[in-house]
N, C-alpha and C. Protein backbone atom coordinates (compact mmCIF):
# COMPACT_ATOMS: atom_id res chain seq x y z
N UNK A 1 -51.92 -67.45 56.82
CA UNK A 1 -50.97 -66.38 56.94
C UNK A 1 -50.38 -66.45 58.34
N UNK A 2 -48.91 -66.33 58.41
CA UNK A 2 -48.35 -66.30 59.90
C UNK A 2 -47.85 -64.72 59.69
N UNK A 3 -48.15 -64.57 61.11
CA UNK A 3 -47.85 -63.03 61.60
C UNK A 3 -47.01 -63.09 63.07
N UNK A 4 -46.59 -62.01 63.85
CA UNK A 4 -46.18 -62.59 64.97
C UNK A 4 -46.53 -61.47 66.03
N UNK A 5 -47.49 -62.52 66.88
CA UNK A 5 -48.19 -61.11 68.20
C UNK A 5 -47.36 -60.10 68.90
N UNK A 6 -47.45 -59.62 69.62
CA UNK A 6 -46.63 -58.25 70.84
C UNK A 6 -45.70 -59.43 70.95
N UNK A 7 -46.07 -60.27 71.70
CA UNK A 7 -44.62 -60.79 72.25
C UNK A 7 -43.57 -61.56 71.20
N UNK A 8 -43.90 -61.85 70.02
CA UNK A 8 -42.64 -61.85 68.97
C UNK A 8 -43.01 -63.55 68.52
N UNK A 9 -44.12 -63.61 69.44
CA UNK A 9 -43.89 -65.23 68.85
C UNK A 9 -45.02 -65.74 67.69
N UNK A 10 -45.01 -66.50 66.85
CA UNK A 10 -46.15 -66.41 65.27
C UNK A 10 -47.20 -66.64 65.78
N UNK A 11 -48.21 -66.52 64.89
CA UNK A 11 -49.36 -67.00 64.93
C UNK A 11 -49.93 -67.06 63.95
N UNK A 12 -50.94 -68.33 63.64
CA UNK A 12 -51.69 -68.05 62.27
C UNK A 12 -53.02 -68.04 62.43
N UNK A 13 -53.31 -67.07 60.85
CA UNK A 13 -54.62 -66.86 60.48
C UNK A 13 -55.08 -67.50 59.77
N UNK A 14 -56.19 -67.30 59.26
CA UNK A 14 -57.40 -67.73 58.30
C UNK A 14 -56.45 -66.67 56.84
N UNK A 15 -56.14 -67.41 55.75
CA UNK A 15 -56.18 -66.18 54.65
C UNK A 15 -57.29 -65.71 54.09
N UNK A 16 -58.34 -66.63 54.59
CA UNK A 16 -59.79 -65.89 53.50
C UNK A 16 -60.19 -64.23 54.28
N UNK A 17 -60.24 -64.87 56.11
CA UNK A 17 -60.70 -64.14 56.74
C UNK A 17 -59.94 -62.97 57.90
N UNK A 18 -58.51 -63.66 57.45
CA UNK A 18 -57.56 -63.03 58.87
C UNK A 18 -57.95 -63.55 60.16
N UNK A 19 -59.09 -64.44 60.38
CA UNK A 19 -59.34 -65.04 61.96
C UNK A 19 -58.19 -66.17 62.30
N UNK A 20 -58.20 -65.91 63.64
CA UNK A 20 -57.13 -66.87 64.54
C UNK A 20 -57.52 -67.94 64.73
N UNK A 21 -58.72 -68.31 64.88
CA UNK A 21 -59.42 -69.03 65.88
C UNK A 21 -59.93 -70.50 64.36
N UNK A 22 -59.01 -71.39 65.11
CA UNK A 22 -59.38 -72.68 63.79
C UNK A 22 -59.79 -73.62 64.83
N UNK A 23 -60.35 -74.80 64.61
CA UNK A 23 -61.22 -75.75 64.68
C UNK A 23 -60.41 -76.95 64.63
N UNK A 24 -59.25 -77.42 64.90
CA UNK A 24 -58.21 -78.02 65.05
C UNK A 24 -58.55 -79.65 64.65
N UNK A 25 -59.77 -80.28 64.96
CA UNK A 25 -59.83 -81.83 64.53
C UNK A 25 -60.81 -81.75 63.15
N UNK A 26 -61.21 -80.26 62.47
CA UNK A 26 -61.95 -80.21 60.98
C UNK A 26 -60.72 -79.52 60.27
N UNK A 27 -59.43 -78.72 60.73
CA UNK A 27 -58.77 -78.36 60.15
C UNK A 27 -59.04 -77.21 59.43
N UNK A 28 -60.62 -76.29 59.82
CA UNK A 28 -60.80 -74.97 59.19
C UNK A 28 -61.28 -74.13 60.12
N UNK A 29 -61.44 -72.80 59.55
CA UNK A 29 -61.76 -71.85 60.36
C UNK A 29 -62.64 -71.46 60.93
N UNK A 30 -63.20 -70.86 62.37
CA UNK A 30 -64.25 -71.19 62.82
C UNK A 30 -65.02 -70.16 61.79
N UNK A 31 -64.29 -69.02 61.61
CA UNK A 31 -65.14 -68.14 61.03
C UNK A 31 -65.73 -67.93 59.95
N UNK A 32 -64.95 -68.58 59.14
CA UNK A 32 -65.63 -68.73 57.31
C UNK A 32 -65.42 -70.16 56.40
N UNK A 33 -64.80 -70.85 57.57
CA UNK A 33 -65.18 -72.24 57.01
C UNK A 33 -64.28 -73.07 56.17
N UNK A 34 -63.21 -71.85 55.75
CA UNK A 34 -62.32 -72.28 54.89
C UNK A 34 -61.20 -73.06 55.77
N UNK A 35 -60.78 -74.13 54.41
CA UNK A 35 -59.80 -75.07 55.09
C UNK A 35 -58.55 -74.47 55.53
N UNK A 36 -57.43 -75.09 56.27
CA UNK A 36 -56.11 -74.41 56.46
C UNK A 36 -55.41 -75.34 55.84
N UNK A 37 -54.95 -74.90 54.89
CA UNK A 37 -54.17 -75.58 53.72
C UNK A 37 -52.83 -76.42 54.64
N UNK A 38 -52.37 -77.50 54.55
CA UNK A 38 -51.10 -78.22 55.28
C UNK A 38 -50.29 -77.52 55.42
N UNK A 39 -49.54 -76.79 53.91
CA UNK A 39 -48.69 -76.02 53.99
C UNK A 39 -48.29 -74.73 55.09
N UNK A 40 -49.41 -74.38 55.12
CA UNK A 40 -49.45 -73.21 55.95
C UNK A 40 -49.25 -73.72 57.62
N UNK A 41 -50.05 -75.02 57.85
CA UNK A 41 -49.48 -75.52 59.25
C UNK A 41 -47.70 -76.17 59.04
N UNK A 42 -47.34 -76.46 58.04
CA UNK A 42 -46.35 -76.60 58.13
C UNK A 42 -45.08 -75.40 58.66
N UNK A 43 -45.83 -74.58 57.76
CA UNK A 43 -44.81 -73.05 58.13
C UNK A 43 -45.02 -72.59 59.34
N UNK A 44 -46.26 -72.91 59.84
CA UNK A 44 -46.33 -72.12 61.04
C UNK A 44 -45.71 -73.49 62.29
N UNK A 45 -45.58 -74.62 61.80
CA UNK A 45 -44.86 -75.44 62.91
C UNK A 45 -42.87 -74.79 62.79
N UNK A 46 -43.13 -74.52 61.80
CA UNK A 46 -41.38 -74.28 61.73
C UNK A 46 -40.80 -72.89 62.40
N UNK A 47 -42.10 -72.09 61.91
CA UNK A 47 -42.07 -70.72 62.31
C UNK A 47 -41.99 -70.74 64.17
N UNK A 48 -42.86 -71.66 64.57
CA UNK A 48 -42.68 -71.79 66.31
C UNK A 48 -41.67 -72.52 66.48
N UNK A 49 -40.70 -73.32 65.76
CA UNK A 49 -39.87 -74.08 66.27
C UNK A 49 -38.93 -72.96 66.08
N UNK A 50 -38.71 -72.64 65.19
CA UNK A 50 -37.60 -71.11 65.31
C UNK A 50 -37.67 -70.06 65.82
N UNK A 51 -38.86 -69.98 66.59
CA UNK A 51 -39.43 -68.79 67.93
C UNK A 51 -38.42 -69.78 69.34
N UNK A 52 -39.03 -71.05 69.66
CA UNK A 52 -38.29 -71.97 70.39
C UNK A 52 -36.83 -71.42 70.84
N UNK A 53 -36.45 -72.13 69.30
CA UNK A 53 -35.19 -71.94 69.56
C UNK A 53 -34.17 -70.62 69.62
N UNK A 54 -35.07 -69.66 69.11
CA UNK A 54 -34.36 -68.24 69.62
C UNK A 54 -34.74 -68.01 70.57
N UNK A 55 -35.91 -68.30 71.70
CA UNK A 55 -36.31 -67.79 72.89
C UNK A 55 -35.85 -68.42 74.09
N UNK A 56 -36.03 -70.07 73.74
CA UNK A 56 -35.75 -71.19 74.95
C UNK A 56 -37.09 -71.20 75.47
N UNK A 57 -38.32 -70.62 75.31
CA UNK A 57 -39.37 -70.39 75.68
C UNK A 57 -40.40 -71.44 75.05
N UNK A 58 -40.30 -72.66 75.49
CA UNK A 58 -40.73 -73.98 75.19
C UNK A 58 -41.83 -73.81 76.16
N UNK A 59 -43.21 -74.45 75.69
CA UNK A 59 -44.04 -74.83 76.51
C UNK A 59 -44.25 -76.15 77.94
């Protein structure tokens, strides 16, 4: 699930669990284990590239 913090920019969760916090080289969540489906990193890469480009606020 992508949501977007105080400052406007996305972030994703866990859908099993709503946790933030993933495990980036197993690809699941620290908290319940479940995988993060591609799709969902897909949306959430597009979702920050269109934060990007409405902000200019590139890392």
């Amino acid at each position: 699930m992508i949501f977007a913090n105080p400052a406007g920019a996305p972030e994703l969760a866990c859908d099993e669990c709503g946790c933030r916090w993933f495990d980036r080289m197993a690809g699941a969540c620290y908290e319940c284990g479940a995988e993060v489906p591609k799709s969902e990193i897909q949306a959430f890469e597009a979702a920050l590239a269109t934060y990007y480009e409405k902000t200019g606020n590139r890392p």
